[in-house]
Structures are given as C-alpha cells and as structure tokens.
N, C-alpha and C. Protein backbone atom coordinates (compact mmCIF):
# COMPACT_ATOMS: atom_id res chain seq x y z
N UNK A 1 -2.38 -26.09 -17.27
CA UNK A 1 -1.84 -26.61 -16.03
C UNK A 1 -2.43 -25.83 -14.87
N UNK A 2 -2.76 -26.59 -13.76
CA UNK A 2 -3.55 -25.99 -12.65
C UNK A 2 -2.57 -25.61 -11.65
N UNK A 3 -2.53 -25.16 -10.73
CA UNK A 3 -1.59 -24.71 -9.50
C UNK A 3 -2.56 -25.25 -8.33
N UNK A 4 -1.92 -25.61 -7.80
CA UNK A 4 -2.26 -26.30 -6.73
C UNK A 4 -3.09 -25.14 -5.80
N UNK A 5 -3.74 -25.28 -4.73
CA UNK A 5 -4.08 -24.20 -4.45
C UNK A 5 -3.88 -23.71 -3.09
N UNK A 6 -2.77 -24.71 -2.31
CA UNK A 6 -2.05 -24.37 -1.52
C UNK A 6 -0.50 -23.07 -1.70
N UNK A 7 -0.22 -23.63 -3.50
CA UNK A 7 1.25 -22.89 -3.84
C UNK A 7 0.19 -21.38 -4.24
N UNK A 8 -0.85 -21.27 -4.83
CA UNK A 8 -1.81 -20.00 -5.25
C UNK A 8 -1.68 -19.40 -3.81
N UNK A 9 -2.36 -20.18 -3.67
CA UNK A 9 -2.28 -19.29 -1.82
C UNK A 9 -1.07 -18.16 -1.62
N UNK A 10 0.00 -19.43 -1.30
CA UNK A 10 1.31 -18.76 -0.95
C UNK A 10 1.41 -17.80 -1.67
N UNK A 11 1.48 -17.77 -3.38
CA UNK A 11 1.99 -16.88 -4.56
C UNK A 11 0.95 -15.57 -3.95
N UNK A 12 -0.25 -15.72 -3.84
CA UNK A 12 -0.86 -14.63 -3.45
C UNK A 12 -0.27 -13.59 -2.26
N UNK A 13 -0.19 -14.66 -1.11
CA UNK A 13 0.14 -13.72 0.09
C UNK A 13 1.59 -12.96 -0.28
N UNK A 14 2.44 -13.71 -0.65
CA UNK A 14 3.71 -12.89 -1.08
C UNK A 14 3.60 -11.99 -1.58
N UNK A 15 2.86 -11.91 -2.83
CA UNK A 15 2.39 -10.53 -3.79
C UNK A 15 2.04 -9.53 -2.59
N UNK A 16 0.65 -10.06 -2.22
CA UNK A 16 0.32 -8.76 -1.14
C UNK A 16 0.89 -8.36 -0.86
N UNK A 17 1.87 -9.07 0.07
CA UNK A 17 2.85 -8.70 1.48
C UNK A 17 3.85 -7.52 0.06
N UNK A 18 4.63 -8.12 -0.92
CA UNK A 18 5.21 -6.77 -1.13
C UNK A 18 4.66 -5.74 -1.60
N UNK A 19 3.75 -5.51 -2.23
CA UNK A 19 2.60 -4.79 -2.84
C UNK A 19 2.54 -3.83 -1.30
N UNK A 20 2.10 -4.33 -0.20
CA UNK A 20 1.45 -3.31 0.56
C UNK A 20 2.83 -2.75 1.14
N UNK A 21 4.09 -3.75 1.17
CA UNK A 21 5.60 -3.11 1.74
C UNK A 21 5.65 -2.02 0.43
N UNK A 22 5.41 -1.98 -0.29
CA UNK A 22 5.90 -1.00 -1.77
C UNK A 22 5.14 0.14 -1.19
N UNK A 23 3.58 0.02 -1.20
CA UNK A 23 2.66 1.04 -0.99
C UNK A 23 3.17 1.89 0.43
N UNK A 24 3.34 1.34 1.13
CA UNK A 24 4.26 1.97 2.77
C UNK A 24 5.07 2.71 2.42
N UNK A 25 6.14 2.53 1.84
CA UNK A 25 7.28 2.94 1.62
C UNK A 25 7.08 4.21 1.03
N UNK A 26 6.24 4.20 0.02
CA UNK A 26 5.86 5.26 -1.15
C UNK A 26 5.01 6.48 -0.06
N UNK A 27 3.63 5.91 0.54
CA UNK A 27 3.13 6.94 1.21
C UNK A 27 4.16 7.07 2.53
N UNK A 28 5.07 6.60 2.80
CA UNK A 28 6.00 7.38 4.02
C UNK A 28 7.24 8.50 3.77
N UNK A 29 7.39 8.13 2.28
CA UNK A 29 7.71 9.16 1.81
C UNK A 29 7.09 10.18 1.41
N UNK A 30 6.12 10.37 0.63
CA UNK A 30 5.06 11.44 0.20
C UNK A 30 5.00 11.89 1.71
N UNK A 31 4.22 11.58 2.12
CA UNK A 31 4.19 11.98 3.93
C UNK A 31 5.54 13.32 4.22
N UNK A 32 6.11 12.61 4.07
CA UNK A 32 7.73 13.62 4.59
C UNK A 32 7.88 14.57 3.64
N UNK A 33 7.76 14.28 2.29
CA UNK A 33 7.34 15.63 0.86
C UNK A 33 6.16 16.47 1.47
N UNK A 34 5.38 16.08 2.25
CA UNK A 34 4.30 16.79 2.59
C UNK A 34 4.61 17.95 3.64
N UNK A 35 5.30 17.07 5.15
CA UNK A 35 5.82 17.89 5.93
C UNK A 35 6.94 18.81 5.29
N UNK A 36 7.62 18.40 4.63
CA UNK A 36 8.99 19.28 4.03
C UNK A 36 8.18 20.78 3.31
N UNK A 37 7.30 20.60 2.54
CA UNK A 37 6.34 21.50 1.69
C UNK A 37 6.59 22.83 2.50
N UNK A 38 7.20 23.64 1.85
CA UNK A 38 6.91 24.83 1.92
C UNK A 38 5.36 25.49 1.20
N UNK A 39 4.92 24.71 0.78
CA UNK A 39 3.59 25.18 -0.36
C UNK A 39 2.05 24.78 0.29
N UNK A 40 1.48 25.55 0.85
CA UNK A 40 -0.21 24.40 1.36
C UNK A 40 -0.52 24.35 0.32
N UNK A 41 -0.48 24.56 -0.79
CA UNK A 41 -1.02 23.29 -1.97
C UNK A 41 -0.33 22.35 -2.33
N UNK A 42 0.78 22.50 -2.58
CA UNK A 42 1.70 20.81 -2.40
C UNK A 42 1.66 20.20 -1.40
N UNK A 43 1.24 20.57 0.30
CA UNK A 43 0.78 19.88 1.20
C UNK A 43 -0.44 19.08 1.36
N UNK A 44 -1.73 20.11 0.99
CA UNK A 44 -2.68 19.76 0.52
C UNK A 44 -2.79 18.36 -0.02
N UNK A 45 -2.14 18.93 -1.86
CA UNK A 45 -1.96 17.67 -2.56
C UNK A 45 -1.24 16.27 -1.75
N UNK A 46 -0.35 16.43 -1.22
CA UNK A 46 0.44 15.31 -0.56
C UNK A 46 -0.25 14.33 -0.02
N UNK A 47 -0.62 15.49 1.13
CA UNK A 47 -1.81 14.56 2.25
C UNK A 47 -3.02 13.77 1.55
N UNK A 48 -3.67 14.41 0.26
CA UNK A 48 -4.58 13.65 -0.40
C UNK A 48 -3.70 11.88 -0.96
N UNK A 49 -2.92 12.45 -0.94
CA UNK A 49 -1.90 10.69 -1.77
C UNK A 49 -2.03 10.29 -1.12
N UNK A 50 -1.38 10.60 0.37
CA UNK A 50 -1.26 9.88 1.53
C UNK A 50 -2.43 9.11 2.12
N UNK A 51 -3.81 9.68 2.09
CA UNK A 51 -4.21 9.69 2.29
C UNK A 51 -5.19 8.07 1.51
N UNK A 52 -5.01 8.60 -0.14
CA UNK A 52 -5.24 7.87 -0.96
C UNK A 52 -4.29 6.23 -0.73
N UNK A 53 -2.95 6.51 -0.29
CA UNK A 53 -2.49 5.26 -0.22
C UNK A 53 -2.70 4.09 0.41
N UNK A 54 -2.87 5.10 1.70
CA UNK A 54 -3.65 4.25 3.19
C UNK A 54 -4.71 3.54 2.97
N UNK A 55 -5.46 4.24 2.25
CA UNK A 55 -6.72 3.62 1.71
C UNK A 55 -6.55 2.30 1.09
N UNK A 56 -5.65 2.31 0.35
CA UNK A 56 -5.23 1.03 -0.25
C UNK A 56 -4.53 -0.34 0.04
N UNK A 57 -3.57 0.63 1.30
CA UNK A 57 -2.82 -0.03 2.01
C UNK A 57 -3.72 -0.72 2.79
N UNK A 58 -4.66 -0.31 3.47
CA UNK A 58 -5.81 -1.16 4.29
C UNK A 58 -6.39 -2.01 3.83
N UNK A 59 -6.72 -1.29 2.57
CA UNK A 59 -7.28 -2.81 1.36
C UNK A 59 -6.78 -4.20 1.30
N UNK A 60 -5.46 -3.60 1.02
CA UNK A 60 -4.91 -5.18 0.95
C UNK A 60 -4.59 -5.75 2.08
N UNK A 61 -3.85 -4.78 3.55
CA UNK A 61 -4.03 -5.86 4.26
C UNK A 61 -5.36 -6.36 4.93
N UNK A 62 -6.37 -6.07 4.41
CA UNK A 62 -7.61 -6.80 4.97
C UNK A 62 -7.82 -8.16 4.03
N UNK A 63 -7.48 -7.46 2.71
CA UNK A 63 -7.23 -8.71 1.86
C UNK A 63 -6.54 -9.62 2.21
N UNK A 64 -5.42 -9.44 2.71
CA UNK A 64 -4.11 -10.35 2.64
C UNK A 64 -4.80 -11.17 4.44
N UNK A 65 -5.36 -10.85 5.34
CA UNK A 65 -5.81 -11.52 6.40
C UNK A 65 -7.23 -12.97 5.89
N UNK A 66 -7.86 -11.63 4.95
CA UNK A 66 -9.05 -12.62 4.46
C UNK A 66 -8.52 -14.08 3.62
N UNK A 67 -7.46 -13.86 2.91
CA UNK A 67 -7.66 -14.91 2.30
C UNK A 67 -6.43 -16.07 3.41
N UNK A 68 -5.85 -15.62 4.53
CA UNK A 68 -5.17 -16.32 5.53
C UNK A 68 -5.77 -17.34 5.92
C-alpha cells in the first residue's frame, strides 16, 4: 500500500517538528548541567553535547524547511 504523498509529507514534518522539540529540550538542559558544573571537565564535556546537539538540531530544521 502506497501513502499518498501529501499524508508522507505531513507524517514527515510532524516527526521532525518533535524530533528537533525533543533535541531542544535535551541540549537546554545539558546546557544548564554545564553551567551548574562545578568540574571544567564536565563543562568541557557538556558544551561538546551541546554543541553536538545544535548541530543536529540545525540539521533537521533545514531539513524540515527543505522538504516544506
């Protein structure tokens, strides 16, 4: 059975949209584990997640515009 590729569409953007709300949430917390850090290597480390998330987070919403 095929999916139409108006409802694909939709099914897609939804995914994104929570996918990148999940990814936010996660690096805005790490973020605040980072500032809280008494440790510059658990800060260190933090900021690399954070850092790493954003990265991803950009991903998809460039994704999530491209396929708009």
């Amino acid at each position: 059975m095929f999916m139409d590729a108006a409802v694909m569409a939709e099914a897609q953007e939804q995914a994104l949209g929570i996918f990148a709300d999940a990814v936010l949430k996660l690096a805005l917390h790490i973020q605040q584990a980072a500032l809280d850090a008494g440790d510059l290597d658990q800060k260190v480390r933090a900021a690399g997640a954070v850092h790493r998330l954003g990265r991803g987070l950009r991903q998809t919403l460039a994704l999530q515009a491209k396929l708009a």
